[in-house]
Protein backbone atom coordinates (compact mmCIF):
# COMPACT_ATOMS: atom_id res chain seq x y z
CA UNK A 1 -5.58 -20.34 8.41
CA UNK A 2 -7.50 -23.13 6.43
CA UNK A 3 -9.59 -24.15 9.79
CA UNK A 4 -9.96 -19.84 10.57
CA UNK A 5 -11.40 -19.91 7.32
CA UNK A 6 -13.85 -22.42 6.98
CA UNK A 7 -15.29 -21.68 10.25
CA UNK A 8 -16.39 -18.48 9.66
CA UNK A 9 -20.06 -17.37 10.49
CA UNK A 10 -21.24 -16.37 7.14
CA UNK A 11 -19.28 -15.96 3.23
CA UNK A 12 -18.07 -13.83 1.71
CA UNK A 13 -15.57 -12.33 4.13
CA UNK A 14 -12.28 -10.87 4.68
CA UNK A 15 -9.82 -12.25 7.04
CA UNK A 16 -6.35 -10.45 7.84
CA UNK A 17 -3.91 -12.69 10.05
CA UNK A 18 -2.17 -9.95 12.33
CA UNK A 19 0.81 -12.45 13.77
CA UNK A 20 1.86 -13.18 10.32
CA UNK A 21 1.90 -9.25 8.89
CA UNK A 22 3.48 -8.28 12.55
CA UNK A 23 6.36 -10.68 11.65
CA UNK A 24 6.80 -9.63 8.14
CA UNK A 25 6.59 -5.98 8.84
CA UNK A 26 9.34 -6.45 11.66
CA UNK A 27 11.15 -8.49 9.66
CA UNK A 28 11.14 -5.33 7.03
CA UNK A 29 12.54 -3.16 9.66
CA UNK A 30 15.30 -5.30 10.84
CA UNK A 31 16.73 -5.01 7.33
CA UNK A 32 16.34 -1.69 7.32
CA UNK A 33 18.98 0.06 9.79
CA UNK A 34 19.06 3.54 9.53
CA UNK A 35 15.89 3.77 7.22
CA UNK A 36 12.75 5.71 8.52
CA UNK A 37 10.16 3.10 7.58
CA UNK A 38 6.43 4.94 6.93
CA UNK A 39 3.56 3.02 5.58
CA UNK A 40 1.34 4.05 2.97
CA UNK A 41 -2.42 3.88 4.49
CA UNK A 42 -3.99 3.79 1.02
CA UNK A 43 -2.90 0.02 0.67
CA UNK A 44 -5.55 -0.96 3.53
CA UNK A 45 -6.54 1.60 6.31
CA UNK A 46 -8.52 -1.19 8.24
CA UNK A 47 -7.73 -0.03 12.00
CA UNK A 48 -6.41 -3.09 12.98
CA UNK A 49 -3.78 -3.08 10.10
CA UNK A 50 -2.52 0.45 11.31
CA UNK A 51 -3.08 -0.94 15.02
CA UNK A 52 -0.50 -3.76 14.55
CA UNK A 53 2.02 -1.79 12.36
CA UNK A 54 2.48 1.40 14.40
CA UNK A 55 4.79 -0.53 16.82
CA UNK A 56 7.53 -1.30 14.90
CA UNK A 57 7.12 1.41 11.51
CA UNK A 58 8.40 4.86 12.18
CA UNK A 59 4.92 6.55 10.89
CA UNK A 60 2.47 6.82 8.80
CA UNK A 61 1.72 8.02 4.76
CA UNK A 62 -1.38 9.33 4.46
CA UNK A 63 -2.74 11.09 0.66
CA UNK A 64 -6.25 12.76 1.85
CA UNK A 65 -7.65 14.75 4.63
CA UNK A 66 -9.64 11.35 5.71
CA UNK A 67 -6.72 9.30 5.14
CA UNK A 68 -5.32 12.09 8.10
CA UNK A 69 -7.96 12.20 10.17
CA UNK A 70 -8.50 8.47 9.98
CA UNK A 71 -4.70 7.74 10.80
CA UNK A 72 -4.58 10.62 14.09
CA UNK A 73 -8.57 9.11 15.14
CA UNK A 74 -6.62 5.91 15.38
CA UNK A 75 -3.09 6.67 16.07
CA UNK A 76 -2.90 9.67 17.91
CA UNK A 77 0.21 9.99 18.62
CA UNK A 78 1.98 8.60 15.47
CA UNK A 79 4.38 10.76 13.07
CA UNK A 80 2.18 11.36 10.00
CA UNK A 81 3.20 12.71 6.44
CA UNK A 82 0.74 14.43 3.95
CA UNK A 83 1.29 13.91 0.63
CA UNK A 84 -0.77 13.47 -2.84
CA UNK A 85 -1.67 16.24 -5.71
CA UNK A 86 -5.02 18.09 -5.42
CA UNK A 87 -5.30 19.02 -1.63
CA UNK A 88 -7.49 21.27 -1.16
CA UNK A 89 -7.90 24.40 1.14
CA UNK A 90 -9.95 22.09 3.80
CA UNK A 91 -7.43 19.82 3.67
CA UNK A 92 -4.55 21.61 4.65
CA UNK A 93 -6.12 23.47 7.33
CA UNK A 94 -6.75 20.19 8.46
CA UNK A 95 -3.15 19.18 7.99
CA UNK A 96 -1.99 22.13 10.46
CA UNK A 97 -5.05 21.29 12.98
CA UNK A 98 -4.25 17.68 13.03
CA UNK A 99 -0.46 18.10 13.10
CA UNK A 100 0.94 16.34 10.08
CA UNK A 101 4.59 15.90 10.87
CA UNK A 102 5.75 16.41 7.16
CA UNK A 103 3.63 17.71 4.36
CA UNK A 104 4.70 16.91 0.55
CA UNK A 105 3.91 19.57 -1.40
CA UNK A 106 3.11 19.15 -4.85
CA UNK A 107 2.89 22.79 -6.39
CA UNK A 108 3.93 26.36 -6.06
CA UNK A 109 0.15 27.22 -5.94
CA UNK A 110 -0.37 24.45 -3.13
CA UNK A 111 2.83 26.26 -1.24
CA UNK A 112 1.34 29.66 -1.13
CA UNK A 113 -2.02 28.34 0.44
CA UNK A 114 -0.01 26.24 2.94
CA UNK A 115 2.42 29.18 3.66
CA UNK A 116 -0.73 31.17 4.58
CA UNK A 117 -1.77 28.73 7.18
CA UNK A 118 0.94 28.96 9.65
CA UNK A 119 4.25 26.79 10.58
CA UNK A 120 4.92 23.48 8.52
CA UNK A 121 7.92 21.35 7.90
CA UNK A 122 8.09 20.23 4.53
CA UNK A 123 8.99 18.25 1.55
CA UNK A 124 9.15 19.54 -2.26
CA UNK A 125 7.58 16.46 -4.44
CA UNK A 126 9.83 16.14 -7.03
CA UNK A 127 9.41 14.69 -11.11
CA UNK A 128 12.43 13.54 -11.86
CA UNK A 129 13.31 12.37 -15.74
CA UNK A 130 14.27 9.31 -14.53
CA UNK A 131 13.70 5.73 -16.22
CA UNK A 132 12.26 2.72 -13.99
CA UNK A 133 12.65 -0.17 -16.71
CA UNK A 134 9.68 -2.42 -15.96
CA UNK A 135 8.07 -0.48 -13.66
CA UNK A 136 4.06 -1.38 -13.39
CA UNK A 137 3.20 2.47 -12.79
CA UNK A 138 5.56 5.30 -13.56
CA UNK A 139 4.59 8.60 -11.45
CA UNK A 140 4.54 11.64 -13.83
CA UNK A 141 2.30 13.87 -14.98
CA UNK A 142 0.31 15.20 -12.69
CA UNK A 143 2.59 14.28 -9.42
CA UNK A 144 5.19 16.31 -8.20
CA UNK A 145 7.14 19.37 -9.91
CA UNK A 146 10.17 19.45 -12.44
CA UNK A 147 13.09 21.27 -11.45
CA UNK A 148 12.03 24.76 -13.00
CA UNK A 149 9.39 24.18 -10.54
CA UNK A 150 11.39 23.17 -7.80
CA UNK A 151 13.63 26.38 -7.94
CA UNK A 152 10.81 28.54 -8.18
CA UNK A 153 9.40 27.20 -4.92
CA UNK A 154 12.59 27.48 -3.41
CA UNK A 155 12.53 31.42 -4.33
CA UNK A 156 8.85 31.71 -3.36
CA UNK A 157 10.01 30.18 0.34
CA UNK A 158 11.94 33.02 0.93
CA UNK A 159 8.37 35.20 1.04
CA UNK A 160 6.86 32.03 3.72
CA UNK A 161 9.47 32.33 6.83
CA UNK A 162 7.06 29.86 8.62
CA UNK A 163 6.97 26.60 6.47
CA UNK A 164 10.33 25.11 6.73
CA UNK A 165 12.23 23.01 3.77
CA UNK A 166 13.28 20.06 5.30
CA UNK A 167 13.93 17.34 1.95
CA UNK A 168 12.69 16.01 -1.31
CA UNK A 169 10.35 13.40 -2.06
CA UNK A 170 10.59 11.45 -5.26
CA UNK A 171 7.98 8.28 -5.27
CA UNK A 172 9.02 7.88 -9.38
CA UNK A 173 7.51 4.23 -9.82
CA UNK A 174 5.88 1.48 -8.57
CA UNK A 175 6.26 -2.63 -9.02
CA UNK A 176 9.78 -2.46 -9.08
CA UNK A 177 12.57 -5.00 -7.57
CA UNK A 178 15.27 -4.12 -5.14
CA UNK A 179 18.23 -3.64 -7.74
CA UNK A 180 15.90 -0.77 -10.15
CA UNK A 181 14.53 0.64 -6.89
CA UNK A 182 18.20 0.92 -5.43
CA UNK A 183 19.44 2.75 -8.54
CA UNK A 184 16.36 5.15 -8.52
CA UNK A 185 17.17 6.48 -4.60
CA UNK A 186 20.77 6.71 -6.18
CA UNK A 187 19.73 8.93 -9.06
CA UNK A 188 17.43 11.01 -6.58
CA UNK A 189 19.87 11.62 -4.19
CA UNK A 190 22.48 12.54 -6.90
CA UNK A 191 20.41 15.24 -7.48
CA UNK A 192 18.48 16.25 -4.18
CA UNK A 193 21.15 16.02 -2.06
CA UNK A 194 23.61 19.13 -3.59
CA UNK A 195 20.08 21.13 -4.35
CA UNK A 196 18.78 20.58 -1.24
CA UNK A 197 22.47 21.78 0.28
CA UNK A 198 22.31 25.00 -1.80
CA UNK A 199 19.13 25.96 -0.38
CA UNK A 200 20.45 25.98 2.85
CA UNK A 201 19.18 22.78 3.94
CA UNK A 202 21.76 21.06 6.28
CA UNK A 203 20.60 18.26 7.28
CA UNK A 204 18.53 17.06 4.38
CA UNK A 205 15.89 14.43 4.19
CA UNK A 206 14.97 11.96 1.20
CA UNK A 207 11.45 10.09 1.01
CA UNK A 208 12.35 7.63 -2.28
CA UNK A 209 8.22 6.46 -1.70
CA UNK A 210 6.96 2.84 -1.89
CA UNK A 211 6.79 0.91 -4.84
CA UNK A 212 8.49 -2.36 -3.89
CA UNK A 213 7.22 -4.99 -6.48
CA UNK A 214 4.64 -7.38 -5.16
CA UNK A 215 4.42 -10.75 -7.96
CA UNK A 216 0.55 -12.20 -7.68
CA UNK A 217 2.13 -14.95 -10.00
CA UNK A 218 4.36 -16.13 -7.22
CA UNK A 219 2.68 -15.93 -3.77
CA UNK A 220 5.76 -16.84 -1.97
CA UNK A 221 8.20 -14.50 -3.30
CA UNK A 222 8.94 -11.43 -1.55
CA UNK A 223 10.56 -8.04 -2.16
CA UNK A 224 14.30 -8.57 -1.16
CA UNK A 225 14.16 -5.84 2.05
CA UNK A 226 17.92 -7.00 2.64
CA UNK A 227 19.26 -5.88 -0.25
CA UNK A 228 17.01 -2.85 -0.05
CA UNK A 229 18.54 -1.51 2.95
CA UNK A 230 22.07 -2.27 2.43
CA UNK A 231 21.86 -0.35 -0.70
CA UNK A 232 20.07 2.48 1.08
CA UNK A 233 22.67 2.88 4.22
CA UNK A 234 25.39 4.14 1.37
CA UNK A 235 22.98 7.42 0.84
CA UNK A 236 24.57 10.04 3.66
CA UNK A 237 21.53 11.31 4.28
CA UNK A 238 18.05 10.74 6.22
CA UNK A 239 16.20 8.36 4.01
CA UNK A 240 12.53 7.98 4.51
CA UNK A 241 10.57 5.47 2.64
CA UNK A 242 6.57 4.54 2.32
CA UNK A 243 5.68 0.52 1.92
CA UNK A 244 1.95 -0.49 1.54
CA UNK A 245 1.60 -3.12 -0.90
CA UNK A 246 4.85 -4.98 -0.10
CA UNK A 247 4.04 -5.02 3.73
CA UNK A 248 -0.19 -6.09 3.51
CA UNK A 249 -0.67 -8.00 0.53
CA UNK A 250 0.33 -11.32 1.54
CA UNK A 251 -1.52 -11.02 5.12
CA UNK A 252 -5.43 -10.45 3.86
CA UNK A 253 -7.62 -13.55 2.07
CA UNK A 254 -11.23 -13.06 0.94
CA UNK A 255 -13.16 -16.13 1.69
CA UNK A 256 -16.33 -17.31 -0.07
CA UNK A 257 -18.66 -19.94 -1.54
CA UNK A 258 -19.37 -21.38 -4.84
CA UNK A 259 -23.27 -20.42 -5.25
CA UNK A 260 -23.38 -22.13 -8.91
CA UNK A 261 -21.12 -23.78 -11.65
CA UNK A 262 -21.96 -24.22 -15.03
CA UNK A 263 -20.82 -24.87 -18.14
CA UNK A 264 -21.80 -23.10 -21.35
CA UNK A 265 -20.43 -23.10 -25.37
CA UNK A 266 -17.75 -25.16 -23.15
CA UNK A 267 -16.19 -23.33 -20.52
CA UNK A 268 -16.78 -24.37 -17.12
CA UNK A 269 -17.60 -21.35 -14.55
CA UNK A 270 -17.80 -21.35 -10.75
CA UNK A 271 -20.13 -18.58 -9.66
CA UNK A 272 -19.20 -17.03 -6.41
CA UNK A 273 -20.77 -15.36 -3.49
CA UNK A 274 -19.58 -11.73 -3.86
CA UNK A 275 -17.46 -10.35 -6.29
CA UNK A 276 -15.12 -7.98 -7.85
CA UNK A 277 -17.26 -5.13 -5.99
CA UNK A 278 -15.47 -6.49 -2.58
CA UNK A 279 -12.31 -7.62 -4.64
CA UNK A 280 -11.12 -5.93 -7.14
CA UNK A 281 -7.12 -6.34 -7.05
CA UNK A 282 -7.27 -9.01 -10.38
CA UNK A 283 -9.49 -6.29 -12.52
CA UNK A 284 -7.66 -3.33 -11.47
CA UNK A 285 -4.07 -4.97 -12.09
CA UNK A 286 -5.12 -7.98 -15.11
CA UNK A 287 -4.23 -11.44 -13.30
CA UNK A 288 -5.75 -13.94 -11.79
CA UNK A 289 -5.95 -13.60 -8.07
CA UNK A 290 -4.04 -16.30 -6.37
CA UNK A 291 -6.65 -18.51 -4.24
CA UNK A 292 -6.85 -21.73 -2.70
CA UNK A 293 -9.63 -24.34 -2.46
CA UNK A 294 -10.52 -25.46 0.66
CA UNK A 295 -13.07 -27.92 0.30
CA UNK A 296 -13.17 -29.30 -2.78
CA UNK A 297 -11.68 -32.57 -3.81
CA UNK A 298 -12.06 -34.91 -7.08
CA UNK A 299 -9.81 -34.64 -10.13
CA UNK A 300 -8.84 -30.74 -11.37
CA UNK A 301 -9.97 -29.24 -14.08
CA UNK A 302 -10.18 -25.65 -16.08
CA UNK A 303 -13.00 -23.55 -14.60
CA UNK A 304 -13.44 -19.75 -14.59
CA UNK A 305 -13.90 -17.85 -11.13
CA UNK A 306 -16.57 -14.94 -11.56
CA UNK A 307 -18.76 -13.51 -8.98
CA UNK A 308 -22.23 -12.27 -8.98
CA UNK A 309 -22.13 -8.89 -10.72
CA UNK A 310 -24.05 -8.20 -14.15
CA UNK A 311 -20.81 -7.57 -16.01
CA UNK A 312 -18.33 -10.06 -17.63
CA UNK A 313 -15.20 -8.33 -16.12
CA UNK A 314 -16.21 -9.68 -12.72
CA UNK A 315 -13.75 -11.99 -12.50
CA UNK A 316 -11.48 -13.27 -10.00
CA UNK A 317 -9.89 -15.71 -12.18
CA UNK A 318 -10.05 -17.20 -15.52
CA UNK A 319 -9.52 -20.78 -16.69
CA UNK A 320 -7.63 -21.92 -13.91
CA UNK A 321 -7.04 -25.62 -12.66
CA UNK A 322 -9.20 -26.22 -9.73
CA UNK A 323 -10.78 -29.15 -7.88
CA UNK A 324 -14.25 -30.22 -9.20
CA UNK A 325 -16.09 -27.99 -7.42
CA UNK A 326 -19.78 -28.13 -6.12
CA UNK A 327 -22.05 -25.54 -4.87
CA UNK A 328 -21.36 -24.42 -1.06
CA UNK A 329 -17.07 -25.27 -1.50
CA UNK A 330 -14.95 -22.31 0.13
CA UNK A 331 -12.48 -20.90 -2.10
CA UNK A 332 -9.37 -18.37 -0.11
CA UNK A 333 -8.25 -15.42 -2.08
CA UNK A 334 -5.14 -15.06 -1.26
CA UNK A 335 -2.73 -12.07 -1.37
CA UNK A 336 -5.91 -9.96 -0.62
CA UNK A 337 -4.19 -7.38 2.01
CA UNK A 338 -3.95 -4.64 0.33
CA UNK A 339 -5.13 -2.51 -2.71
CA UNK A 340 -8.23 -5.14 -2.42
CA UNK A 341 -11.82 -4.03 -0.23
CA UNK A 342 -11.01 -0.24 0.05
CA UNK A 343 -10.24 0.23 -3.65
CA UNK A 344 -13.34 -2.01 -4.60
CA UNK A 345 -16.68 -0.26 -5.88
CA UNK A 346 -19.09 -1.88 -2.93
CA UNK A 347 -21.95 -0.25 -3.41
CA UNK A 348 -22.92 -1.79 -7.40
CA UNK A 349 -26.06 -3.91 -7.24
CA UNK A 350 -26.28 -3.52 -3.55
CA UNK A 351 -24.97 -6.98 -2.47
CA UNK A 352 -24.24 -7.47 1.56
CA UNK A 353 -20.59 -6.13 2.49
CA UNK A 354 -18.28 -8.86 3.96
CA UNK A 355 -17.62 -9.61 6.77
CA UNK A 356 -14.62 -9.13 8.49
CA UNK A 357 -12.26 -11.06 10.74
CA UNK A 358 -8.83 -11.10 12.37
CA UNK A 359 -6.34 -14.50 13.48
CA UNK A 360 -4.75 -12.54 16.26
CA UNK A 361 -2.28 -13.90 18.90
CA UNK A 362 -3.47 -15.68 21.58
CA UNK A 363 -2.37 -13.38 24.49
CA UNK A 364 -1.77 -9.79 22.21
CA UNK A 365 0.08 -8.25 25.32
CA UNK A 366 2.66 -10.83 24.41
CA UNK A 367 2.83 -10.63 20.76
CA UNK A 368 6.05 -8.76 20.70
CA UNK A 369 7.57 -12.03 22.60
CA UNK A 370 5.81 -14.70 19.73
CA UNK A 371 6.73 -13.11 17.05
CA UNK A 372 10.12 -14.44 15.54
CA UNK A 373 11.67 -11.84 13.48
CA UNK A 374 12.52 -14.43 9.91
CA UNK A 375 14.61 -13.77 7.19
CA UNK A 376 12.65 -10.73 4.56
């Protein structure tokens, strides 16, 4: 990746190495027997990403109408769920003219207007009052009902013979590690599986969401999938979950060059081409962004990364131990596959967008064959 990297036409840019997510992501589904596997597009909806995922997950999560059309432009034929709070009327029309498989719905007032539209299987969102110690975002408010809400919709379904109650979905946190995420589907399905039943649903499905914690502190850790699934398998129902973050993140880098470094009231700074604008994982979740330097060489010392924007929270980095670094050195974000260019504000100042790149196998007809399926 190094060599990919530094001979790149032009800086900054992103670079997303397909073998290496196509072996994680299968790697992911191996440990998951049994376990509908659906990944979340808003943790990078770059074609290519979707392109080498939709082999091996089972579909795709999608949380807008051009999150939907986007997904069905590119993967026609691949099962889709709907979810998110706030769709609007467009939106599910568009959800019944594009054929979302499933459609999460998050409110008796967003029932009625889907009910209106014609046939639909789906999913109640539910808002459980369950606790996810440590979690780094807990899903209330706003998302999904309580269960006053939840029986109400389940009397108002009686008046909408064509939409079709096929499960619960309960994404209830995010950043969590196998063992709290384990005894959250536990708690849901305590609970979904006997309401579901007495609603007449037979064969119930539970969607438990994403949320599998990602550590930017520890590049080569990893979400323990094994675990995951065994503890999964015991629910004796259909269980459906939604990985973005925990299947992209470790397979994207942003690559650029030092433009200046300076020192002033004496802290060292390495100004770099770019910015949080194309990058903005470290502001939007407070760490430094993992990164490597790839050209620099000389004895380390502390220097903060920042880019070019007129604010001082553009920074990728701050008083890290780097190589003594020198105008036109390449420095790899690492870690930079997901929640990274399309949550980033691109358009402030105006700079040039990256550019983009992918390591891809050498024969992709065969990639199937290359890729090893390793331990999660």
């Amino acid at each position: 990746m190094n060599e990919f990297a530094l001979n790149l036409d032009r800086y900054p840019a992103y670079v997303y190495d397909l073998p290496g997510l196509e072996s994680h992501v299968r790697a992911i589904c191996a440990a998951l027997p049994g376990t509908e596997v659906y990944y979340a597009a808003k943790a990078n909806p770059d074609p290519e990403i979707l392109r080498t995922l939709a082999p091996h997950v089972d579909g795709v999560e999608v949380s807008s109408g051009g999150e939907l059309a986007h997904v069905r432009e590119t993967l026609p034929s691949m099962p889709v769920a709907f979810g998110g709070p706030g769709k609007t009327a467009d939106e599910l029309a568009l959800s019944r003219t594009l054929k979302a498989d499933r459609i999460h719905v998050e409110s008796p007032n967003e029932l009625a207007r889907l009910g209106a539209l014609g046939p639909a299987d789906i999913l109640l969102r539910a808002n459980l009052p369950v606790h996810a110690p440590n979690a780094a975002l807990t899903m209330g408010g706003p998302f999904g009902m309580d269960e006053d809400t939840l029986d109400h919709c389940a009397r108002l379904l009686a008046g909408y013979p064509n939409l079709t109650l096929r499960g619960v979905h309960a994404h209830l946190a995010s950043g969590l590690e196998a063992p709290v995420m384990l005894g959250l589907a536990h708690q849901i399905a305590e609970w979904a599986i006997p309401w579901l039943r007495s609603q007449g649903v037979d064969d119930p499905e539970l969607n438990v969401g994403g949320g599998m914690a990602v550590d930017y502190t520890a590049p080569e850790s990893r979400f323990d999938w094994q675990t995951y699934g065994a503890g999964l398998s015991r629910i004796p129902v259909k269980i459906r979950i939604e990985p973005g973050r925990a299947m992209t993140a470790y397979h994207g880098w942003y690559v650029t060059d030092v433009l200046d470094v300076k020192t002033t009231r004496g802290e060292t700074y390495a100004i770099l081409r770019g910015g949080t604008h194309h990058l903005r994982t470290p502001v939007t979740k407070g760490h430094d962004q993992p990164f490597k330097a790839l050209t620099a060489n000389g004895p380390e010392r502390p220097v903060t990364l920042v880019g070019q924007l007129c604010t001082p929270k553009d920074v990728f980095a701050r008083d890290v131990l780097v190589p003594s670094l020198a105008p036109g050195d390449v420095i790899a974000f690492t870690m930079a596959g997901a929640y990274a260019w399309n949550i980033s504000h691109h358009d402030f100042l105006m700079h040039p967008k990256p550019a983009f790149h992918y390591r891809r196998w050498p024969d992709p007809a065969q990639s199937a064959a290359r890729a090893p399926v390793p331990a999660p």
